[in-house]
PDB file of N, CA and C in Angstrom:
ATOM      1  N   UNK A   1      -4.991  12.689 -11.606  1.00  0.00           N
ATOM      2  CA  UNK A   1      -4.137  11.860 -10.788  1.00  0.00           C
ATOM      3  C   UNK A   1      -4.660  11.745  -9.358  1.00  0.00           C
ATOM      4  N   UNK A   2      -5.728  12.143  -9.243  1.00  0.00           N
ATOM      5  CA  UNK A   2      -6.252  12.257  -7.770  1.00  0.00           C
ATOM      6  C   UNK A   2      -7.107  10.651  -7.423  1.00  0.00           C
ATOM      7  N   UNK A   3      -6.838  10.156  -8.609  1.00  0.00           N
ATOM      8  CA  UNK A   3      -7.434   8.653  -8.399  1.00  0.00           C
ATOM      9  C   UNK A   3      -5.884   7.983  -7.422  1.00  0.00           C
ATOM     10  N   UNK A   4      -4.969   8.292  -8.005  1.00  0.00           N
ATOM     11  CA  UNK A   4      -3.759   7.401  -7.142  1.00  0.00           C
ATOM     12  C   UNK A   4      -3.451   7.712  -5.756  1.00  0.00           C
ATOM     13  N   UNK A   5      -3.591   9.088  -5.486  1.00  0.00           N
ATOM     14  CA  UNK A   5      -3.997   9.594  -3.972  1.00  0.00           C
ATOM     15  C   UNK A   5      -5.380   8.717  -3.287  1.00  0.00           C
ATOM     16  N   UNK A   6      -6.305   8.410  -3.770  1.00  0.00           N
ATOM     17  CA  UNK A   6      -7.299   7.844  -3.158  1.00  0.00           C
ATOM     18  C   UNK A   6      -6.562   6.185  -2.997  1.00  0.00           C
ATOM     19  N   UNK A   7      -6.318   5.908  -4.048  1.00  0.00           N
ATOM     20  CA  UNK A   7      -5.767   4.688  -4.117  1.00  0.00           C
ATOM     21  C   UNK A   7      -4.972   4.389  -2.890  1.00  0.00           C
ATOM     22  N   UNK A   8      -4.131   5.369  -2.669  1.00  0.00           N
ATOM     23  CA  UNK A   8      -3.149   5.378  -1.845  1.00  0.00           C
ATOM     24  C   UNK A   8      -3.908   5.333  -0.046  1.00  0.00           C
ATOM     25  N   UNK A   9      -4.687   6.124  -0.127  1.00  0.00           N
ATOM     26  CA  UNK A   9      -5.964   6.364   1.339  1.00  0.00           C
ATOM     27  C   UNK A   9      -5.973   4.867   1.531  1.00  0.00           C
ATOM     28  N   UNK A  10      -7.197   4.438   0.028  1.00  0.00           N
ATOM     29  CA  UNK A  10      -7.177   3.057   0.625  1.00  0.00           C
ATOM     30  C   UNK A  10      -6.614   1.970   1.132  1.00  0.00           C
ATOM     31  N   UNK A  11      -5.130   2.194   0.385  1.00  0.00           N
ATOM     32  CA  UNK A  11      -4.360   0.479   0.692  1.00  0.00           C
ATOM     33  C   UNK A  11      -3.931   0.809   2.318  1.00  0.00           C
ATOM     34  N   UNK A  12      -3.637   2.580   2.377  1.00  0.00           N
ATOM     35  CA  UNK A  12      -3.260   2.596   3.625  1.00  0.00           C
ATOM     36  C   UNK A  12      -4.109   1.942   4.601  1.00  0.00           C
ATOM     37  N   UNK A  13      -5.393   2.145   4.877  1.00  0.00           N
ATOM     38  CA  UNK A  13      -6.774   1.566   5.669  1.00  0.00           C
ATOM     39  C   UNK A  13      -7.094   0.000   5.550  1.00  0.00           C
ATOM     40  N   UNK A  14      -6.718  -0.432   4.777  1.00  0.00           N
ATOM     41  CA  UNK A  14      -6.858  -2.057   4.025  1.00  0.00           C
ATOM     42  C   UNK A  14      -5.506  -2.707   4.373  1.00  0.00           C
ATOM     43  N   UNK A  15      -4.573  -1.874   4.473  1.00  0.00           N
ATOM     44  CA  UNK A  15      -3.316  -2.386   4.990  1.00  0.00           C
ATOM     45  C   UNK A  15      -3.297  -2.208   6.396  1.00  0.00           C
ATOM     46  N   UNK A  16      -3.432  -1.431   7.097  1.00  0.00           N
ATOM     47  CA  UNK A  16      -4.230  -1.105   8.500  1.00  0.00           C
ATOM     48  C   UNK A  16      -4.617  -2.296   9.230  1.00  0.00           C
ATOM     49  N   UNK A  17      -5.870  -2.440   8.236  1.00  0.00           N
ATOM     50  CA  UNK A  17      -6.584  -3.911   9.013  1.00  0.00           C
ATOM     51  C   UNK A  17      -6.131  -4.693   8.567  1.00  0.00           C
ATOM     52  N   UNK A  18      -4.909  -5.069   7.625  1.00  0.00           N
ATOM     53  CA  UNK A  18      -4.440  -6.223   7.796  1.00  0.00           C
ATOM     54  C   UNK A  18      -3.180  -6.366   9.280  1.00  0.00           C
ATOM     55  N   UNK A  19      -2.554  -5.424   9.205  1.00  0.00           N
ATOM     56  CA  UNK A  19      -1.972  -5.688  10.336  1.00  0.00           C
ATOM     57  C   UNK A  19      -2.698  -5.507  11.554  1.00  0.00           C
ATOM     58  N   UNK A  20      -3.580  -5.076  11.777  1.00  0.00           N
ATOM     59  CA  UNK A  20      -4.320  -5.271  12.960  1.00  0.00           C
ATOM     60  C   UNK A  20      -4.348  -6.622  13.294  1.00  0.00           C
ATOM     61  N   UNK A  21      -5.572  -7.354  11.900  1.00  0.00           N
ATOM     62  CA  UNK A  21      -5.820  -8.763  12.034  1.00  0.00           C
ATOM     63  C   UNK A  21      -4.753  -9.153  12.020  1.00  0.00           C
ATOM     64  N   UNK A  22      -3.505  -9.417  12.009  1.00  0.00           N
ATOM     65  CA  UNK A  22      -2.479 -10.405  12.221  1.00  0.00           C
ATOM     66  C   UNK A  22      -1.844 -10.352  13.377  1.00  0.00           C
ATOM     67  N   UNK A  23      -2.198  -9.367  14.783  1.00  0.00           N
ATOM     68  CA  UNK A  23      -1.486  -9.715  15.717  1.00  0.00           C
ATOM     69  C   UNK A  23      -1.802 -11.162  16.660  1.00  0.00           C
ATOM     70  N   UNK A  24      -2.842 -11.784  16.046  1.00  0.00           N
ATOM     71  CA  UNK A  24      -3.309 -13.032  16.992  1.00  0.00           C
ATOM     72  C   UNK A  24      -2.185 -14.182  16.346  1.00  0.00           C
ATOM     73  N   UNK A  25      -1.586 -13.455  15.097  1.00  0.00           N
ATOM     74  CA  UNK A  25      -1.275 -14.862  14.562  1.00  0.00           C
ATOM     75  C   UNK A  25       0.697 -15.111  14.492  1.00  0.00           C
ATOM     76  N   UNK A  26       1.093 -15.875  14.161  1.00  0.00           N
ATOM     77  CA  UNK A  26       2.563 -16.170  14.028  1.00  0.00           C
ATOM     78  C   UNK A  26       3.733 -14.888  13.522  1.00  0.00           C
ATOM     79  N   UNK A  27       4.647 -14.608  13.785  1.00  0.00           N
ATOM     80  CA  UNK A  27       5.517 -13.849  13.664  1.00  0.00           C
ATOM     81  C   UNK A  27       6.088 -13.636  11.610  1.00  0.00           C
ATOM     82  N   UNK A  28       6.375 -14.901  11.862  1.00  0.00           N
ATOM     83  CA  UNK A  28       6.323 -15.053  10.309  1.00  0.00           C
ATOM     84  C   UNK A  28       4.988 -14.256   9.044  1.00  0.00           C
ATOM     85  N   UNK A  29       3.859 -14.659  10.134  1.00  0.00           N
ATOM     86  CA  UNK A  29       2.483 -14.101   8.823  1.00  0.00           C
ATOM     87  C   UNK A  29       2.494 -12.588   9.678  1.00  0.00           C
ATOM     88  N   UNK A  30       2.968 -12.014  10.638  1.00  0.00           N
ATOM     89  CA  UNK A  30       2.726 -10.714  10.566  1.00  0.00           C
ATOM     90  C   UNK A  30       4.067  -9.649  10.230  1.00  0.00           C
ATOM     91  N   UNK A  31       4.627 -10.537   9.773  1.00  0.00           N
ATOM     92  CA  UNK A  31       5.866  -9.992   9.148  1.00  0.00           C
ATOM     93  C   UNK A  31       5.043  -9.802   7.258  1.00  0.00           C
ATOM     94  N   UNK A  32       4.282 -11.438   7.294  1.00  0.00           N
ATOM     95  CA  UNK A  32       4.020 -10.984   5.377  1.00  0.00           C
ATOM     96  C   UNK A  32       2.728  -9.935   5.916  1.00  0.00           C
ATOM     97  N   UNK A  33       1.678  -9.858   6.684  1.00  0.00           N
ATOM     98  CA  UNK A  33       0.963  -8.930   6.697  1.00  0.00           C
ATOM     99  C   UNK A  33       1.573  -7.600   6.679  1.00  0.00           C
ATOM    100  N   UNK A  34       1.984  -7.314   7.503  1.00  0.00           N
ATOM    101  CA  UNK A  34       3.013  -5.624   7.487  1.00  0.00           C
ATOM    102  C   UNK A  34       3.655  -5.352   5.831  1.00  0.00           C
ATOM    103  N   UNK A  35       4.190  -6.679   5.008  1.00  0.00           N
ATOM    104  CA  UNK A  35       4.932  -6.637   3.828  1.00  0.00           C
ATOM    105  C   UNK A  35       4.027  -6.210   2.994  1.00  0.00           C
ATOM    106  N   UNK A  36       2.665  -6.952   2.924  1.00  0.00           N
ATOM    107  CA  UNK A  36       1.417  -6.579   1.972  1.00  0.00           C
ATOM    108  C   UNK A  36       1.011  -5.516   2.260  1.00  0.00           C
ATOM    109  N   UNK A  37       0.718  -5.008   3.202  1.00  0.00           N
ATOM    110  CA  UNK A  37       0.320  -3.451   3.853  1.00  0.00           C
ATOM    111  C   UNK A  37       1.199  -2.242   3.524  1.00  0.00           C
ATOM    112  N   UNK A  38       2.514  -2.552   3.566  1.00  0.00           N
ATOM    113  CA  UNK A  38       3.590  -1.393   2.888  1.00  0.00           C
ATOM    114  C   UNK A  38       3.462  -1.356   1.390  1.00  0.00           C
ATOM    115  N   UNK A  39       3.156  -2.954   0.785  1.00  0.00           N
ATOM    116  CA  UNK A  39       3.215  -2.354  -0.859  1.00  0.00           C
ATOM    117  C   UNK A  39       1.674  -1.886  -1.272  1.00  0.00           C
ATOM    118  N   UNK A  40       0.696  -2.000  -0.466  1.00  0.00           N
ATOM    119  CA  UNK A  40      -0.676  -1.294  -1.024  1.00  0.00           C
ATOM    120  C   UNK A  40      -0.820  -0.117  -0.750  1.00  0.00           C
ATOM    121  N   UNK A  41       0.136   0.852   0.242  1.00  0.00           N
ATOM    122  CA  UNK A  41       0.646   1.976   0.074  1.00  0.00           C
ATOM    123  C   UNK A  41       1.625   2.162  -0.789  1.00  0.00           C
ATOM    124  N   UNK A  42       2.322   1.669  -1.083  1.00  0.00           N
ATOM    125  CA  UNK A  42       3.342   2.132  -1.994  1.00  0.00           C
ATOM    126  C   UNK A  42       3.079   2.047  -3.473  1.00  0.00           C
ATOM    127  N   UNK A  43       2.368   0.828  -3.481  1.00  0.00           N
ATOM    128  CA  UNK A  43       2.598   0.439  -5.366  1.00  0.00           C
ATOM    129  C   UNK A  43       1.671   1.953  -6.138  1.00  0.00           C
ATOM    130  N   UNK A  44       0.330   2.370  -5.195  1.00  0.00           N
ATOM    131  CA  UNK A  44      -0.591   3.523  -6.416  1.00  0.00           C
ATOM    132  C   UNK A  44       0.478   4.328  -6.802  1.00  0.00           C
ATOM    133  N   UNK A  45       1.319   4.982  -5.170  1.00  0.00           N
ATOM    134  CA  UNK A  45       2.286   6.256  -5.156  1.00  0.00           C
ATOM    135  C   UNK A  45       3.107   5.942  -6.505  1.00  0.00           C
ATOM    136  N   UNK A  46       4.028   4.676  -6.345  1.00  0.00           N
ATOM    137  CA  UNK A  46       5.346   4.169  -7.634  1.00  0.00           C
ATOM    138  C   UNK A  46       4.501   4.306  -8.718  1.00  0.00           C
ATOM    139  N   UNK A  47       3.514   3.897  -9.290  1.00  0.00           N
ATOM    140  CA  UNK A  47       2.158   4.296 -10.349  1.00  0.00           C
ATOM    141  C   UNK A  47       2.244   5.548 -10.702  1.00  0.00           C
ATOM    142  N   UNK A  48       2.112   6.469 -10.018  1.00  0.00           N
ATOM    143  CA  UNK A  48       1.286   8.154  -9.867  1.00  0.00           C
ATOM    144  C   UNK A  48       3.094   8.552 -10.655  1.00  0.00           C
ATOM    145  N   UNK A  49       4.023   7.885  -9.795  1.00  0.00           N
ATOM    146  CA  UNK A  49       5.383   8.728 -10.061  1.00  0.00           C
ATOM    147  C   UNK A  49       5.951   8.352 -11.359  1.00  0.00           C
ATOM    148  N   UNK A  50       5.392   7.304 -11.832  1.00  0.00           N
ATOM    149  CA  UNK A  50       6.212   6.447 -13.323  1.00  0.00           C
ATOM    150  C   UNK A  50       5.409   7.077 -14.235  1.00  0.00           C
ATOM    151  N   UNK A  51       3.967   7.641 -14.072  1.00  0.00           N
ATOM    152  CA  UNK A  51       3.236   7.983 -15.131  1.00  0.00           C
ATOM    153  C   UNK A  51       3.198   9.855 -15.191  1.00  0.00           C
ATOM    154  N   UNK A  52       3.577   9.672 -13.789  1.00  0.00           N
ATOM    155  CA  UNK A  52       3.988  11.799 -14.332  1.00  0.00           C
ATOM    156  C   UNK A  52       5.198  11.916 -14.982  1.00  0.00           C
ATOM    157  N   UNK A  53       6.270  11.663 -14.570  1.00  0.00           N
ATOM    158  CA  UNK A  53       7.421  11.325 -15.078  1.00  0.00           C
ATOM    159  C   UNK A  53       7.456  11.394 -16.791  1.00  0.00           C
ATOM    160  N   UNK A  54       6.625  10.204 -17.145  1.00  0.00           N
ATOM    161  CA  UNK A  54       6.379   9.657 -18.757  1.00  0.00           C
ATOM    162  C   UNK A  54       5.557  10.957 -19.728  1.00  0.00           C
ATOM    163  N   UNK A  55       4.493  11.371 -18.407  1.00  0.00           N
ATOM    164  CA  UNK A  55       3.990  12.456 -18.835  1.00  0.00           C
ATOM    165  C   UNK A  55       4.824  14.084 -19.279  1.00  0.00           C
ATOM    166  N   UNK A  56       5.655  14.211 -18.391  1.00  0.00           N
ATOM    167  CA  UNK A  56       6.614  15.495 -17.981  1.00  0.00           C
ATOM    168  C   UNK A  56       7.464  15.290 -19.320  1.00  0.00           C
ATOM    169  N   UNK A  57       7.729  14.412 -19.656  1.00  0.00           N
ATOM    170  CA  UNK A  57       8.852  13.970 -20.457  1.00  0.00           C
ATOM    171  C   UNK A  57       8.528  14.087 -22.017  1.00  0.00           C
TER     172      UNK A  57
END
């Protein structure tokens, strides 16, 4: 499971620079940048937790 922890590194860093790159731009697209950046941290973690879970069980 140490692949979904990495997973997780990355979207954080990839989500990072997306909100970086969006402060030049409209309120609206750095509202969806910040939105895309929270779920590429979140979705590996919800992954890692649905499949231990299934596993435990």
């Amino acid at each position: 499971m140490a692949l979904f922890k990495v997973l997780t590194f990355v979207g954080a860093v990839i989500g990072l620079l997306l909100v970086v790159a969006s402060f030049s731009m409209s309120a609206p697209q750095q509202g969806a940048a910040a939105a895309v950046a929270v779920f590429l941290v979140i979705a590996p973690y919800c992954v890692h937790g649905v499949m231990y879970r299934s596993r435990r069980d």
